[in-house]
C-alpha atoms as a PDB file:
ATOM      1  CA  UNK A   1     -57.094  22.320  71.193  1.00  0.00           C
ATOM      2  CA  UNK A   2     -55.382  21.715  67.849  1.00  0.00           C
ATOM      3  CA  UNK A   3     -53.906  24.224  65.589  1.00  0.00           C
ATOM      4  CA  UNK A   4     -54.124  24.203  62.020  1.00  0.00           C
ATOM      5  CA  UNK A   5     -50.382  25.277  60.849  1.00  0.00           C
ATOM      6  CA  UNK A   6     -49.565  26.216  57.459  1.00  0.00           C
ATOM      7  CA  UNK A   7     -45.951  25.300  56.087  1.00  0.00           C
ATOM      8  CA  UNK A   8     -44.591  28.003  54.512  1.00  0.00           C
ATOM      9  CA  UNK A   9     -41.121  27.833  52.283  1.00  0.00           C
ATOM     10  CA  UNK A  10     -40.200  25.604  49.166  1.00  0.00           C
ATOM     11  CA  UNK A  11     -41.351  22.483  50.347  1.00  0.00           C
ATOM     12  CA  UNK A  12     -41.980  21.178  47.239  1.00  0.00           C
ATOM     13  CA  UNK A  13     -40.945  17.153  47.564  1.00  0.00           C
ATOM     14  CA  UNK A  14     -37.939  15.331  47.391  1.00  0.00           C
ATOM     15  CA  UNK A  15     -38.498  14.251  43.695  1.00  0.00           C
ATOM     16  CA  UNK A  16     -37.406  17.734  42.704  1.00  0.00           C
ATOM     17  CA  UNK A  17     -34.524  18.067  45.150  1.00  0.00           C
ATOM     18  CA  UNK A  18     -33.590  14.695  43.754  1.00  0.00           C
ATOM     19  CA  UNK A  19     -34.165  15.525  40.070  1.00  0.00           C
ATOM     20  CA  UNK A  20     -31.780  18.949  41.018  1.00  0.00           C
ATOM     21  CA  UNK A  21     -28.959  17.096  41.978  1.00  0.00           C
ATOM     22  CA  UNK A  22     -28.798  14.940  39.605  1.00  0.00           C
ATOM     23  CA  UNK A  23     -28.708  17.651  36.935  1.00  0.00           C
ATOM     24  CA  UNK A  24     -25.978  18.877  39.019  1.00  0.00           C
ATOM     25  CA  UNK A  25     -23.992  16.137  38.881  1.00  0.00           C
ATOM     26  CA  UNK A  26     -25.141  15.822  35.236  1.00  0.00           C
ATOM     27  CA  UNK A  27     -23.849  19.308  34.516  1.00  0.00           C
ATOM     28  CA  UNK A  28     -20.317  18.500  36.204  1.00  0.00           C
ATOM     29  CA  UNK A  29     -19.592  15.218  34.389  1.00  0.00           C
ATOM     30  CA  UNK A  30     -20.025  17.887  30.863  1.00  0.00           C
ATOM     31  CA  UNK A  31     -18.106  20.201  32.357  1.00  0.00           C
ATOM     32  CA  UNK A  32     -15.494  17.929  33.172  1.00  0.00           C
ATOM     33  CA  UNK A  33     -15.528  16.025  29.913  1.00  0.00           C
ATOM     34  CA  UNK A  34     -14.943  19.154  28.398  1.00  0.00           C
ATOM     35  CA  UNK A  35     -12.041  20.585  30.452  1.00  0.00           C
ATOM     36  CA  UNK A  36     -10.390  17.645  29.951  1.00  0.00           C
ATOM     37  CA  UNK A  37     -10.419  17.759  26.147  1.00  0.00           C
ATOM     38  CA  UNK A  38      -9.412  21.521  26.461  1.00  0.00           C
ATOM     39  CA  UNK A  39      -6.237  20.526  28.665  1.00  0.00           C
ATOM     40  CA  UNK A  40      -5.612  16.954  26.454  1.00  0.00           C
ATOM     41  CA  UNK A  41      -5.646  19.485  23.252  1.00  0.00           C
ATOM     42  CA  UNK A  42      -3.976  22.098  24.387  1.00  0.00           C
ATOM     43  CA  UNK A  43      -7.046  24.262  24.328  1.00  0.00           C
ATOM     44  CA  UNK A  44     -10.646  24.547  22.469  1.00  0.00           C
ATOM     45  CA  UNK A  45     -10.648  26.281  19.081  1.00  0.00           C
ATOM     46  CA  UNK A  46     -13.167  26.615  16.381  1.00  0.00           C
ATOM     47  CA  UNK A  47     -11.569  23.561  14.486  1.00  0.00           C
ATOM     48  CA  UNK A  48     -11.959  21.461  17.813  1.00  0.00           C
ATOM     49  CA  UNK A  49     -15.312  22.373  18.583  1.00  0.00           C
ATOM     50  CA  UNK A  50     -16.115  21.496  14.766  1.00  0.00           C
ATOM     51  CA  UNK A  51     -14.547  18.079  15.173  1.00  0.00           C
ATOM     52  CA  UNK A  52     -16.369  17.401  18.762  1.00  0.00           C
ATOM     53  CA  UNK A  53     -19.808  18.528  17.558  1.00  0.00           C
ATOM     54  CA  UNK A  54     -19.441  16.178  14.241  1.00  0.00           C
ATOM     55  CA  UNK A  55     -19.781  13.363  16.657  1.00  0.00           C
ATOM     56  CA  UNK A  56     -23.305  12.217  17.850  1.00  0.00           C
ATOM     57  CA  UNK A  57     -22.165  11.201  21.171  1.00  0.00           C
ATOM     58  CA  UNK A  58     -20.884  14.742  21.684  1.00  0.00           C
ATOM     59  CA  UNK A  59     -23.876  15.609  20.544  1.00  0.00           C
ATOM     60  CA  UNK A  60     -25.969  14.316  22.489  1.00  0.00           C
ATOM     61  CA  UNK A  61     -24.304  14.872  25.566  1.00  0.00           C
ATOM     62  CA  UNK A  62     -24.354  18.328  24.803  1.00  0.00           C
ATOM     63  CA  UNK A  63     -27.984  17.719  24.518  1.00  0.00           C
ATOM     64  CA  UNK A  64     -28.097  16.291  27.859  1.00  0.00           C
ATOM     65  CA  UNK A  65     -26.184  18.675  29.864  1.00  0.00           C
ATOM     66  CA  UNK A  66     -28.691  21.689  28.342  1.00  0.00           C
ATOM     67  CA  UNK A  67     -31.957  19.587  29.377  1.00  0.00           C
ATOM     68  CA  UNK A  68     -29.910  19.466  32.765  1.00  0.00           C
ATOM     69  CA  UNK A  69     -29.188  23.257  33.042  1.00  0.00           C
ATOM     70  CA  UNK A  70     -32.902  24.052  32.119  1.00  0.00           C
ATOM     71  CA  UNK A  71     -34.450  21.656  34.314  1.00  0.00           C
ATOM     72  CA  UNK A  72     -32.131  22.950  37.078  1.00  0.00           C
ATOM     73  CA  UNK A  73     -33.302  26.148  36.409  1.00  0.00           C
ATOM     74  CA  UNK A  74     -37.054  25.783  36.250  1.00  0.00           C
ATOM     75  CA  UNK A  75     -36.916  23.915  39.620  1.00  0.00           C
ATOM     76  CA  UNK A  76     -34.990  26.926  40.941  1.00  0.00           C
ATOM     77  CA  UNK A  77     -36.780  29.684  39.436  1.00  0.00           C
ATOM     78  CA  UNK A  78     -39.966  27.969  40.271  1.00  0.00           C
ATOM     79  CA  UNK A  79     -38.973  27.746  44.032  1.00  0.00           C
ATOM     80  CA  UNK A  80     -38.152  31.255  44.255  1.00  0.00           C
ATOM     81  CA  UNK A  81     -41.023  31.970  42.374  1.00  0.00           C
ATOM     82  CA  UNK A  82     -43.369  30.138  44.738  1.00  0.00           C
ATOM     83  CA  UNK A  83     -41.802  31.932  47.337  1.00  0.00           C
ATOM     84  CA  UNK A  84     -41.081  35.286  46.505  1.00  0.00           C
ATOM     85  CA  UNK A  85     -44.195  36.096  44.629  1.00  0.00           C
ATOM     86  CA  UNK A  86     -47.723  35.725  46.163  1.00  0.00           C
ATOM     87  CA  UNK A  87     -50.242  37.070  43.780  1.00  0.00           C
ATOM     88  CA  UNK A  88     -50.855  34.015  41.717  1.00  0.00           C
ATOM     89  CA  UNK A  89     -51.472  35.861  39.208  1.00  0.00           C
ATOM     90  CA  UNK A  90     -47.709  37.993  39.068  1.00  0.00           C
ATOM     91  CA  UNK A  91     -46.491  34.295  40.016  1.00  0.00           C
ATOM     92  CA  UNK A  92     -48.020  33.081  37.142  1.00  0.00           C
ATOM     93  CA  UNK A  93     -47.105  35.285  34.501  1.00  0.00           C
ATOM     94  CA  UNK A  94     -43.645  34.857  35.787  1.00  0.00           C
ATOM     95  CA  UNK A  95     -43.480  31.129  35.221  1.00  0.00           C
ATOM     96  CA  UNK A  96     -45.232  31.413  31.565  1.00  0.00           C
ATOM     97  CA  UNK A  97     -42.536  33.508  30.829  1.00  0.00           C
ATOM     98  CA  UNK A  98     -39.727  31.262  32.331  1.00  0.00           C
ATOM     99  CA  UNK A  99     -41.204  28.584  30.611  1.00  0.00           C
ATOM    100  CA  UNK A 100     -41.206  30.418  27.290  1.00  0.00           C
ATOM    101  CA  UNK A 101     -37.816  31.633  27.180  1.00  0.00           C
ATOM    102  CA  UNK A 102     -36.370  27.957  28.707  1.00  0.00           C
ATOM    103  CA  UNK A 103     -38.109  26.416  25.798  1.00  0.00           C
ATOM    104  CA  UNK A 104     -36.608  28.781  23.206  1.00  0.00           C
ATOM    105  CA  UNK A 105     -33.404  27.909  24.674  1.00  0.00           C
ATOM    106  CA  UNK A 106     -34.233  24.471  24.150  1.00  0.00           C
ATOM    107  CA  UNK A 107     -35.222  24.767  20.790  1.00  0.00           C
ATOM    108  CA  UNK A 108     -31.740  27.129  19.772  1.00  0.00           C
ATOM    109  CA  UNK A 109     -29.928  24.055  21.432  1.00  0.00           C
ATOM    110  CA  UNK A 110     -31.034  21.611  19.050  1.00  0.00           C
ATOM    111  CA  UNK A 111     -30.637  24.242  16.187  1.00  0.00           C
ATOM    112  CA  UNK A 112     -27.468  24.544  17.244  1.00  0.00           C
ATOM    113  CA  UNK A 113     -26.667  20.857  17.592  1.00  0.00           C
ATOM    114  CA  UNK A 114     -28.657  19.502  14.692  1.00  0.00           C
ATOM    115  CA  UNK A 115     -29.498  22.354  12.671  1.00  0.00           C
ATOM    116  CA  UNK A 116     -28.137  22.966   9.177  1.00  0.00           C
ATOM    117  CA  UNK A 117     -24.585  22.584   8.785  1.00  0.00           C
ATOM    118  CA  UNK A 118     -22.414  25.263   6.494  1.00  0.00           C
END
């Protein structure tokens, strides 16, 4: 006699454990790149951060390392999500509004990056 078995847990593939750590490692190259220009300059101040965001490659690694976070976090959120909450319904809702407020981050990121200068 077989058994049908049901996996339970965040078994959700290794493209998103993949696409996780890479983000990871995407996020600690940033963070590194910027630690290093705080201890090279003596510290960050408004007049550095000026100078470093007038620079497209700064730029757009900023850019980067915020897609990174957010992906991060929608695979994480979504995992405990899956989990945690089991009326599709609640579990949906919850992910519309992760998705929402992930996107609005997204968009003050590139307002912030690219938006009007003064």
């Amino acid at each position: 006699m077989v058994a049908k078995r049901h996996a339970v847990g965040a078994h959700y593939g290794l493209t998103d454990w993949l696409i996780q750590r890479l983000s990871a490692v995407v996020m600690v190259l940033y963070t590194a790149l910027v630690l290093g220009i705080a201890l090279w300059s003596g510290g960050i101040d408004y007049g550095l951060w000026q100078q470093l965001l007038d620079h497209n490659g700064f730029r757009i690694a900023s850019f980067l390392f915020m897609v990174s976070l957010l992906y991060h976090a929608w695979i994480g959120m979504r995992d405990i999500y899956m989990d945690y909450l089991k009326p599709v319904a609640v579990r949906l809702a919850f992910e519309a509004v992760t998705v929402v407020v992930l996107v609005a981050y997204l968009g003050w990121t590139i307002q912030i990056l690219w938006g009007a200068r003064a």
